[in-house]
PDB file of N, CA and C in Angstrom:
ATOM      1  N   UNK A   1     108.291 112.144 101.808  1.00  0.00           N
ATOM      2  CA  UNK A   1     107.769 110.984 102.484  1.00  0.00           C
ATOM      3  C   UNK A   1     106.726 110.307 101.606  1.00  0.00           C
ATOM      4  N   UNK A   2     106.921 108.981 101.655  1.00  0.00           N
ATOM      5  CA  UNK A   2     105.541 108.068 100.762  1.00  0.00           C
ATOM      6  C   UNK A   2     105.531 107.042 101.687  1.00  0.00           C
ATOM      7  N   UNK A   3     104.003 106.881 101.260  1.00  0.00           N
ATOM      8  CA  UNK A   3     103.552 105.565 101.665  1.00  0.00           C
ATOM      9  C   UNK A   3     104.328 104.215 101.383  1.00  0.00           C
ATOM     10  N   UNK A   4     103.785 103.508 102.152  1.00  0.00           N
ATOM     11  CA  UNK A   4     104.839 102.036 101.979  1.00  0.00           C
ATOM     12  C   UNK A   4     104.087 101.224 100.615  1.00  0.00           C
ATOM     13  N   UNK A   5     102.550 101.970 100.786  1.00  0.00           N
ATOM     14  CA  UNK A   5     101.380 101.977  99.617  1.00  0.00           C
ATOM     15  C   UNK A   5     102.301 101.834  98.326  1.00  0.00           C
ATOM     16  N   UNK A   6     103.546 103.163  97.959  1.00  0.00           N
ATOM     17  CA  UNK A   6     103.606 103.576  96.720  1.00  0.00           C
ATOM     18  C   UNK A   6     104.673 103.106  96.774  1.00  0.00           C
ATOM     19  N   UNK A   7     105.585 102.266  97.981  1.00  0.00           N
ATOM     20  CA  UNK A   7     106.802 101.286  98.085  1.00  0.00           C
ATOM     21  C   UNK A   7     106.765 100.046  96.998  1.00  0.00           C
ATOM     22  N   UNK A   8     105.294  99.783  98.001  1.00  0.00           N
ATOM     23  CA  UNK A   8     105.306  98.479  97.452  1.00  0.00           C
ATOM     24  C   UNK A   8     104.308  98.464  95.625  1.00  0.00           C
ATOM     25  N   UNK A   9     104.046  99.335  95.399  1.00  0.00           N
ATOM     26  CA  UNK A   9     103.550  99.915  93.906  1.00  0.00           C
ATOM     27  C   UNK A   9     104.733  99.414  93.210  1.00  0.00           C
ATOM     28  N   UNK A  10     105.708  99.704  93.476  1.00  0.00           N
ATOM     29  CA  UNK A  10     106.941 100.457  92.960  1.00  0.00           C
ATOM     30  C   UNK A  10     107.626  99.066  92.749  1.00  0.00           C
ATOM     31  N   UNK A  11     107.780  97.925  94.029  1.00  0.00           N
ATOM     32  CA  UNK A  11     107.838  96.797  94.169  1.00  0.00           C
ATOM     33  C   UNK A  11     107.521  95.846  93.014  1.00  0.00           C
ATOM     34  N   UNK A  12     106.365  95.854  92.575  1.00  0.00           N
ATOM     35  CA  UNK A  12     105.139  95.074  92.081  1.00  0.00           C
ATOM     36  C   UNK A  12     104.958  95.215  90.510  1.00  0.00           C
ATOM     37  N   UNK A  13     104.939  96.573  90.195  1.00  0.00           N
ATOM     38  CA  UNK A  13     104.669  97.041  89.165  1.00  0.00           C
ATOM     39  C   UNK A  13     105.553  96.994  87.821  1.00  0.00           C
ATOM     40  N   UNK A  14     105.336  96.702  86.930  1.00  0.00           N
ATOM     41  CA  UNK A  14     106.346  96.435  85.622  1.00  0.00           C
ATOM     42  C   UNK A  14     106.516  97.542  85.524  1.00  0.00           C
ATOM     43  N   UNK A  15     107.660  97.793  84.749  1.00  0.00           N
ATOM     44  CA  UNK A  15     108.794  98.889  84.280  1.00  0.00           C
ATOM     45  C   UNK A  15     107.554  99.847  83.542  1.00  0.00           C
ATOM     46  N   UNK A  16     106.850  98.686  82.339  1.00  0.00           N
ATOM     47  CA  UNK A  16     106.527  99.332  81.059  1.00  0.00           C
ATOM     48  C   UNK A  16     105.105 100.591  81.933  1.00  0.00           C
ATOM     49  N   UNK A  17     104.768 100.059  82.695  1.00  0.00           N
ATOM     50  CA  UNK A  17     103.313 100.220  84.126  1.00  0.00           C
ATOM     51  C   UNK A  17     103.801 101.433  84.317  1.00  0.00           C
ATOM     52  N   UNK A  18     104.949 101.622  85.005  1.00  0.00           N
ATOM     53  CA  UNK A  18     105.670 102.734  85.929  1.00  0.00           C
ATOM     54  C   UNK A  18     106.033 104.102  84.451  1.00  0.00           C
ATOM     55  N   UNK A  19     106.540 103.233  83.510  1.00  0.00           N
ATOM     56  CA  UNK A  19     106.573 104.596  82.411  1.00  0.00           C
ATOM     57  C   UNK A  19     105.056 105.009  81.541  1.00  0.00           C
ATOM     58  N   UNK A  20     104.314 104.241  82.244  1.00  0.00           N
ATOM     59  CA  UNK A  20     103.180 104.940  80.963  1.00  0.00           C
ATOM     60  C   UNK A  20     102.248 106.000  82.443  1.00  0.00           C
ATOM     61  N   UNK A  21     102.416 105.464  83.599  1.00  0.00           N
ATOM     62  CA  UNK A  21     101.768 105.987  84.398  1.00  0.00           C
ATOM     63  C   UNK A  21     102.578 107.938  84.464  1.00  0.00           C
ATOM     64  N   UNK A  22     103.867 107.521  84.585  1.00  0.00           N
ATOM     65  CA  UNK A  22     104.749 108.854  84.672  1.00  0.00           C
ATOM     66  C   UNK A  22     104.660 109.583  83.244  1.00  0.00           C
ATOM     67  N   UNK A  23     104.246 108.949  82.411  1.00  0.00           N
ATOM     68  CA  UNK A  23     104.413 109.983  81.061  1.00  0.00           C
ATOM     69  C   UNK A  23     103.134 110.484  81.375  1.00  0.00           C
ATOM     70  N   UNK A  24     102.104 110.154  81.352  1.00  0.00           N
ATOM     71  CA  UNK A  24     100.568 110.554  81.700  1.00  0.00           C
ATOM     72  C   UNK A  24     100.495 111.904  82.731  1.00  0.00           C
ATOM     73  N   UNK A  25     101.120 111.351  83.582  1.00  0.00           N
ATOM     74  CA  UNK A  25     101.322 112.416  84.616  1.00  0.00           C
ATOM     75  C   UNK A  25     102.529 113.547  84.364  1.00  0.00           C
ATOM     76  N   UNK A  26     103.001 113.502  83.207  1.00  0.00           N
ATOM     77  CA  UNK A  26     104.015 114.397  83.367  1.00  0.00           C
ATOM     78  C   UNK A  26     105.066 114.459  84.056  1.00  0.00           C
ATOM     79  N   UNK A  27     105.655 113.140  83.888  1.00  0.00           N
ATOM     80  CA  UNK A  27     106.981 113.284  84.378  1.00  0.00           C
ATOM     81  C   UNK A  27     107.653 112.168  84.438  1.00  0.00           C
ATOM     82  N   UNK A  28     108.903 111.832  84.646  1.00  0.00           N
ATOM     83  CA  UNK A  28     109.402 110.495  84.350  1.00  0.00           C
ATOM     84  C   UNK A  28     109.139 108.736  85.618  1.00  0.00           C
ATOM     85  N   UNK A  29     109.722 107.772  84.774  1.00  0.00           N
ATOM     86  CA  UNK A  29     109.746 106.947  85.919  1.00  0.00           C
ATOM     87  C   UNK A  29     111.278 106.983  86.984  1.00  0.00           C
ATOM     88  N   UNK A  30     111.839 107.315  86.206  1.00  0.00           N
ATOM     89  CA  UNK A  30     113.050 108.075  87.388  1.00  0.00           C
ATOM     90  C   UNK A  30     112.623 108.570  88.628  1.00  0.00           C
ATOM     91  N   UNK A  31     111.981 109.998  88.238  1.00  0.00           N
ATOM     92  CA  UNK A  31     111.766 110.382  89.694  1.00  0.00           C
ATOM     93  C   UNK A  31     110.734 109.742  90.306  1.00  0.00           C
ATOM     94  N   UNK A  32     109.773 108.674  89.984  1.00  0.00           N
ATOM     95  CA  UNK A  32     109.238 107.772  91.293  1.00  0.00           C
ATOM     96  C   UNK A  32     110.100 106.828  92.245  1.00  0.00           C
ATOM     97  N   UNK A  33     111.480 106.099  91.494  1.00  0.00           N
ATOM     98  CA  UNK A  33     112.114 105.942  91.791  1.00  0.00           C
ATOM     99  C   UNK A  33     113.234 106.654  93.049  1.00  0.00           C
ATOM    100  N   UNK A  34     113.475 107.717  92.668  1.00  0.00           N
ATOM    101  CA  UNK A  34     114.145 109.038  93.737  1.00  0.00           C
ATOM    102  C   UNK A  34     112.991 109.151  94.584  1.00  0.00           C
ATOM    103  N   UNK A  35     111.351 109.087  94.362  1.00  0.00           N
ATOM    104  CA  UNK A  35     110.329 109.009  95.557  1.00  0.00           C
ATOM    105  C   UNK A  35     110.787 108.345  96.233  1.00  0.00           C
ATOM    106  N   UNK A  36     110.418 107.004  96.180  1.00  0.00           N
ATOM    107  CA  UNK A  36     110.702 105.672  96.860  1.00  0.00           C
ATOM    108  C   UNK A  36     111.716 105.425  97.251  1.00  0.00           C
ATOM    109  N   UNK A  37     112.958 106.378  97.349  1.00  0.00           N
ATOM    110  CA  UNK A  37     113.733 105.980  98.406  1.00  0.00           C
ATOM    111  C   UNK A  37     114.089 107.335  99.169  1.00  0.00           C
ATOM    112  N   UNK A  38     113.781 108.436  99.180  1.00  0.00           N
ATOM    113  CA  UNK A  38     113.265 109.301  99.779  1.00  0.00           C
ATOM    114  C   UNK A  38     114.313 111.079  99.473  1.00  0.00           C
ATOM    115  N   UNK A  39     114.999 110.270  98.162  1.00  0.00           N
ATOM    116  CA  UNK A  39     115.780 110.751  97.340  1.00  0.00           C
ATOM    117  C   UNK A  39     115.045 112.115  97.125  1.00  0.00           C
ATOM    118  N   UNK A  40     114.276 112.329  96.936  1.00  0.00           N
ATOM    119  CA  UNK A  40     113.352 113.709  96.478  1.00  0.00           C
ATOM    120  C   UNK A  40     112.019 113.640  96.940  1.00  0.00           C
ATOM    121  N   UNK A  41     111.457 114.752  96.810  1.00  0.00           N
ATOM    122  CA  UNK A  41     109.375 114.553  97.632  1.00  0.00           C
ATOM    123  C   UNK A  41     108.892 114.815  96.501  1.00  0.00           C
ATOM    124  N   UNK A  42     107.421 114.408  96.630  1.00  0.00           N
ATOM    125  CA  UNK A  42     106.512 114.893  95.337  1.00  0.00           C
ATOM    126  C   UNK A  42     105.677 116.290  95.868  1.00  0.00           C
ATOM    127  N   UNK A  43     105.420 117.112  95.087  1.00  0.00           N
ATOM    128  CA  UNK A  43     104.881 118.085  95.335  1.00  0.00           C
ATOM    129  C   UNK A  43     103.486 117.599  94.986  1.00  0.00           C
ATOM    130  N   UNK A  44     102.253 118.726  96.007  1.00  0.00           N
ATOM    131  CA  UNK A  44     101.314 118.568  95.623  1.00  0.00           C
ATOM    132  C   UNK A  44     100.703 118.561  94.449  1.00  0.00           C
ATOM    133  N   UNK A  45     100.790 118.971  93.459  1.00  0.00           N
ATOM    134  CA  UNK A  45     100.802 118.864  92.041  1.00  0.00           C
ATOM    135  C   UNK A  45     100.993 117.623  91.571  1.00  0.00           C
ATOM    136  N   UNK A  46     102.261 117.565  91.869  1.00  0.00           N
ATOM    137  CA  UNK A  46     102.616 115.859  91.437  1.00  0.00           C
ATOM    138  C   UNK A  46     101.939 114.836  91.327  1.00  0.00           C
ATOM    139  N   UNK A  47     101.561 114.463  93.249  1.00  0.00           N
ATOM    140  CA  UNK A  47     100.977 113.918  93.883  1.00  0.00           C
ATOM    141  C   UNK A  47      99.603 113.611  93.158  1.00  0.00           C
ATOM    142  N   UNK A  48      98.832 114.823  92.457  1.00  0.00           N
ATOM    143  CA  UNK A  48      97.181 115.268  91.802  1.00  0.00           C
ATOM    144  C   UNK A  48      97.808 114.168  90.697  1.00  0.00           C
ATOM    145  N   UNK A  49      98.546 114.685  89.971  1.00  0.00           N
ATOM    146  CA  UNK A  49      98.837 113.841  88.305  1.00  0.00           C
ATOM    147  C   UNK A  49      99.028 112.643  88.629  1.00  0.00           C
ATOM    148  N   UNK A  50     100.008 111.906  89.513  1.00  0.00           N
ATOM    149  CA  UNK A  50     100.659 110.855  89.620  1.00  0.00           C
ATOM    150  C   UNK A  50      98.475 109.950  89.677  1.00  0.00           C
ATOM    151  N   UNK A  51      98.006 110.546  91.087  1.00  0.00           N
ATOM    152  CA  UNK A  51      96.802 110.092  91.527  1.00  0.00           C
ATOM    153  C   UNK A  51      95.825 109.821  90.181  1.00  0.00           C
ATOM    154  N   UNK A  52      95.862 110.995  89.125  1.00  0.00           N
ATOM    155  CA  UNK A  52      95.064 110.739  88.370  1.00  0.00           C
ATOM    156  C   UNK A  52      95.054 109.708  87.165  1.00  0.00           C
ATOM    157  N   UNK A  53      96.944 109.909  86.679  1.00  0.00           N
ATOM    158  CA  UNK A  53      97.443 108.591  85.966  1.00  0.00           C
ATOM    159  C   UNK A  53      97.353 107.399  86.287  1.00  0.00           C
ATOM    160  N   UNK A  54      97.548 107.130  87.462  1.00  0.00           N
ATOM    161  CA  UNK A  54      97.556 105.807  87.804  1.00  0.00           C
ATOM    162  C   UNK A  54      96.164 104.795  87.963  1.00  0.00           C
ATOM    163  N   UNK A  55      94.953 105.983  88.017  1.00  0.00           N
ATOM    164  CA  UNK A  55      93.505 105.270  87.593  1.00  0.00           C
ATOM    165  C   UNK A  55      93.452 104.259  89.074  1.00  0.00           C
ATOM    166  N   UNK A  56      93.479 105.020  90.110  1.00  0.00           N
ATOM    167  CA  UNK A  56      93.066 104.109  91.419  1.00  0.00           C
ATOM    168  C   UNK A  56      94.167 103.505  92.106  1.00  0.00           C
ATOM    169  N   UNK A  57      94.829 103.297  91.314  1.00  0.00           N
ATOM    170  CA  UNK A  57      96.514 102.375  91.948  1.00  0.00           C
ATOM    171  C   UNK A  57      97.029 102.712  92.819  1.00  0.00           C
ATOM    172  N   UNK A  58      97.176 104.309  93.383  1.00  0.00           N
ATOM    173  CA  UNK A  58      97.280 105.086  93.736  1.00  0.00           C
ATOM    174  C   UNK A  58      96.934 106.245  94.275  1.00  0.00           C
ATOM    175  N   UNK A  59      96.939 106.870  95.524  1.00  0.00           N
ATOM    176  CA  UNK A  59      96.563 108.253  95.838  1.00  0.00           C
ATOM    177  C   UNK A  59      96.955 109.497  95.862  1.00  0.00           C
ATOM    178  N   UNK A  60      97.109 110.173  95.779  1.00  0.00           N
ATOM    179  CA  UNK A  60      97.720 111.547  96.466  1.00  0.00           C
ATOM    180  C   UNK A  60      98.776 111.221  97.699  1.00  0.00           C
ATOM    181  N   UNK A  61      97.902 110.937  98.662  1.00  0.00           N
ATOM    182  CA  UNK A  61      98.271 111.003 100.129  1.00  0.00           C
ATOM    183  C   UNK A  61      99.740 109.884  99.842  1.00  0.00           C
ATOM    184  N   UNK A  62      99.368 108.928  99.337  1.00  0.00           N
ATOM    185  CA  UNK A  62     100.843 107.984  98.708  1.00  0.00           C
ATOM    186  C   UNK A  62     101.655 108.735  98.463  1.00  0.00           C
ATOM    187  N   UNK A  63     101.586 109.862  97.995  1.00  0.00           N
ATOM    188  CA  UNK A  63     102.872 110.663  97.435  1.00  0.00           C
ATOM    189  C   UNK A  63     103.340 111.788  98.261  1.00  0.00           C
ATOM    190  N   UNK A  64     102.902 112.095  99.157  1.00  0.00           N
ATOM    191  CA  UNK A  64     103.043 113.595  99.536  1.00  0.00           C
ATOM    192  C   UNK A  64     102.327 113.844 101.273  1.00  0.00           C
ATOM    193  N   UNK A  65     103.343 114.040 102.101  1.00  0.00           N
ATOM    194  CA  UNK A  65     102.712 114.377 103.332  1.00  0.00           C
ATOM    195  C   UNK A  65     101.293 114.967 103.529  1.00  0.00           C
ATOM    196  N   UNK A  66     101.707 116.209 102.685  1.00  0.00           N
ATOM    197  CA  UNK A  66     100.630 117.638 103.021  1.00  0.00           C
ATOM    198  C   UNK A  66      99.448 117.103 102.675  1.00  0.00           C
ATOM    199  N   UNK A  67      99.291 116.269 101.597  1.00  0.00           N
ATOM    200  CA  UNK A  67      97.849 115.761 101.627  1.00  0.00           C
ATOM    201  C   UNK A  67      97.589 114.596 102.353  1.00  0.00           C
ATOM    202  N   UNK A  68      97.948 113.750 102.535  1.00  0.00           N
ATOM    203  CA  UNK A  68      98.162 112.804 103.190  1.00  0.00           C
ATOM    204  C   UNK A  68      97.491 113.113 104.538  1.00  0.00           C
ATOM    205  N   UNK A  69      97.975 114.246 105.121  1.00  0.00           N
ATOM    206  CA  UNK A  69      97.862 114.796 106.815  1.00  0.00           C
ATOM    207  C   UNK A  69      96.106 115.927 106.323  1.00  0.00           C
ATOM    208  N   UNK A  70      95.963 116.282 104.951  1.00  0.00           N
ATOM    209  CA  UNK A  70      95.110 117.363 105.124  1.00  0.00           C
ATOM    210  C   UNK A  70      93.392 116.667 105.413  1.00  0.00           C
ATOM    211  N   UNK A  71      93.049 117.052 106.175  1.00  0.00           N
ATOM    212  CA  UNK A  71      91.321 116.501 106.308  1.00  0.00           C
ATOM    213  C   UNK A  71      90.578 116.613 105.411  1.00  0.00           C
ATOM    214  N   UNK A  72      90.501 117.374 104.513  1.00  0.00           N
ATOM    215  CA  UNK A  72      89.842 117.138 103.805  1.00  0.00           C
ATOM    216  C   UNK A  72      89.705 115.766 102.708  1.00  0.00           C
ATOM    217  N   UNK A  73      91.152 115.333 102.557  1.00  0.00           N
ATOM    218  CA  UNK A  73      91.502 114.352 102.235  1.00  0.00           C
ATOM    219  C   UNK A  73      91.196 113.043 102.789  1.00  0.00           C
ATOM    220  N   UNK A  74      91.485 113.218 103.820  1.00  0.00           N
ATOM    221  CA  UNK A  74      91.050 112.235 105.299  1.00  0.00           C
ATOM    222  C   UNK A  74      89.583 112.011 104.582  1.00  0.00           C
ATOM    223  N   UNK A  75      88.802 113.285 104.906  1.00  0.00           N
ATOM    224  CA  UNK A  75      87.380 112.661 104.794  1.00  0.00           C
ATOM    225  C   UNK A  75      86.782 112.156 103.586  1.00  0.00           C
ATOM    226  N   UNK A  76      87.089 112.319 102.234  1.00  0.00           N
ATOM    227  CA  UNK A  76      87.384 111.862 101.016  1.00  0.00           C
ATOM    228  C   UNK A  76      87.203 110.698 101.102  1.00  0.00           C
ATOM    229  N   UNK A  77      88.828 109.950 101.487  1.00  0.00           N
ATOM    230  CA  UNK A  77      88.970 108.834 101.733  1.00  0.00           C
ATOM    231  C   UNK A  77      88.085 107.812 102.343  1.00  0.00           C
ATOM    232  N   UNK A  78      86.907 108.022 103.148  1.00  0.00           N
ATOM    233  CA  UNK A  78      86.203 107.373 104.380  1.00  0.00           C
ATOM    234  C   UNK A  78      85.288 106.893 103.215  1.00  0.00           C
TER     235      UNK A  78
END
């Protein structure tokens, strides 16, 4: 499950955007693609790299239920 957040990322964002963010994070722009249509989930891990590559663009909780739903996260966010 993702946010409509990392839909519309996905939407918006140039190709060259989407591959430098996924190489950073370890892993391709393919599988954001298989994210965004619900083709595959991101693991929490993922979710950490994707959050940290993307320099704000992005969260965790965008990628991944479990954080998304976890409070601690919640309160982070506030």
């Amino acid at each position: 499950m993702v946010s409509n957040r990392f839909k519309k990322w996905m939407e918006t964002t140039t190709l060259l955007r989407k591959k430098e963010v996924a190489r950073q994070a370890k892993s391709s722009h393919i599988l954001f693609y298989h994210l965004a249509t619900g083709y595959r989930n991101a693991s929490n891990e993922l979710a950490a790299r994707v959050e940290h590559a993307a320099n704000g663009e992005l969260d965790r909780g965008d990628l991944n239920a479990t954080c998304a739903s976890c409070k601690y996260y919640k309160e982070c966010k506030k």
